[in-house]
Every structure is written in C-alpha cells, then in structure tokens.
Protein backbone atom coordinates (compact mmCIF):
# COMPACT_ATOMS: atom_id res chain seq x y z
CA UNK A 1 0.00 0.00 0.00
CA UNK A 2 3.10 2.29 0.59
CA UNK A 3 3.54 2.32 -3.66
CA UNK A 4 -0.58 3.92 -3.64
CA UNK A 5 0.87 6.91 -1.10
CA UNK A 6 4.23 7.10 -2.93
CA UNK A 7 2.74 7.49 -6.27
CA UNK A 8 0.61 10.83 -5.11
CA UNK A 9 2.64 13.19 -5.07
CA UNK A 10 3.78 12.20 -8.53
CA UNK A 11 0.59 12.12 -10.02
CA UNK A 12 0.02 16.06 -8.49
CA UNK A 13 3.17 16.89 -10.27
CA UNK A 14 2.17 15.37 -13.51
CA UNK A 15 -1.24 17.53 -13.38
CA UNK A 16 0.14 20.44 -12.27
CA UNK A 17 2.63 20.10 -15.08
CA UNK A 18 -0.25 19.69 -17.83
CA UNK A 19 -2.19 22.36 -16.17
CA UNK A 20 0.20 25.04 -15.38
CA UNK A 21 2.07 24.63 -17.92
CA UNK A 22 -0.38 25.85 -20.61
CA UNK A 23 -1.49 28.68 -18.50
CA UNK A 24 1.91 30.05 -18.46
CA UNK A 25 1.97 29.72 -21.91
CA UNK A 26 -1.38 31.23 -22.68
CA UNK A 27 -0.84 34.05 -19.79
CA UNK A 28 2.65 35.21 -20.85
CA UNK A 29 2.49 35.12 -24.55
CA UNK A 30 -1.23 36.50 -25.16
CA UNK A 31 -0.48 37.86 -28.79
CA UNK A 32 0.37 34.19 -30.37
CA UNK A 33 -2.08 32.92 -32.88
CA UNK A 34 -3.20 33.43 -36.28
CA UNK A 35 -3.29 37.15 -37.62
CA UNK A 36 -5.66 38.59 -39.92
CA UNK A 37 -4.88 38.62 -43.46
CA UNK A 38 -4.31 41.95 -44.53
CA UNK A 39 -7.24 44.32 -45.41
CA UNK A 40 -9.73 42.04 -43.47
CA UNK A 41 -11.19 42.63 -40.33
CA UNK A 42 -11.25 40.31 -36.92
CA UNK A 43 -14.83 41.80 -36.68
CA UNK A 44 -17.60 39.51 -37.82
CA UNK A 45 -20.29 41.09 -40.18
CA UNK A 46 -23.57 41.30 -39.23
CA UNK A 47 -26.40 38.76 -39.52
CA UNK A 48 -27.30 38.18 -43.35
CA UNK A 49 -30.52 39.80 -44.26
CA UNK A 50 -33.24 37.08 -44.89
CA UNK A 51 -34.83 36.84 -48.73
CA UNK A 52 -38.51 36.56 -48.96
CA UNK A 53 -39.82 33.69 -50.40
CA UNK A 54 -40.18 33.99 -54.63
CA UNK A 55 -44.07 32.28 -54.21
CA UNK A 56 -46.34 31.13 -51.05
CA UNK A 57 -45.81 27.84 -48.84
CA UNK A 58 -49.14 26.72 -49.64
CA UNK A 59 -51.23 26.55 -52.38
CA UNK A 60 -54.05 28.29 -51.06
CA UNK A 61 -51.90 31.39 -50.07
CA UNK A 62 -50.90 31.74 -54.14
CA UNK A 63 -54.80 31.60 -54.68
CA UNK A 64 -55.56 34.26 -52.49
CA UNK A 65 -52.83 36.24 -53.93
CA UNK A 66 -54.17 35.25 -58.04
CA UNK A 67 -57.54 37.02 -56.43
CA UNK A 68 -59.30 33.60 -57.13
CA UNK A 69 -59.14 32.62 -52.89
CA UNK A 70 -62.23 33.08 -50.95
C-alpha cells in the first residue's frame, strides 16, 4: 500500500505540469495565434438579411394572392 501513497505526489506533479504549464503559456504570450490577413477585419459582419420567399408555402396562399381565394 506504501507504492498507492508514494505514487501521489507524482501524479500532483504530472497535473500540475499539464495544467500550469499551458497557463503560463497562454498568460505570458497573449499575442500568439493566427493574424488577420491583410485588409480584413477580426470583426464579424452582421447577420445576413433574410430573402422573402419567390411564391407562397401553400397553395391556397398563391390563390388568395391570383384574387381567385375566398
């Protein structure tokens, strides 16, 4: 049972290693990544604007709209 107690404090240095690790990275170096190409923004655009439909979902809709509905 020793080996279980023994093997502990290796295991916290193992995840503090593959935890801390990173975070140093990512805290200390914030400006790594990708850039932009030039002449585009980071910015996203705006929603797309939605079409309207060319003719009606239903059939009685496009007879309503011929003037021949009720």
């Amino acid at each position: 049972m020793l080996w279980f107690w023994l093997s502990i404090p290796l295991a916290a240095v193992f995840f503090g290693a593959w935890y801390l690790i990173p975070m140093w990275m990512v805290l200390t170096h914030p400006d790594w990544g990708p850039q932009p190409a030039a002449g585009h923004s980071a910015q996203t655009a705006g929603p797309e604007p939605v079409a309207a439909p060319d003719r009606p979902e239903h059939p009685a809709d496009a007879l309503a709209l011929a003037g021949l509905g009720r």
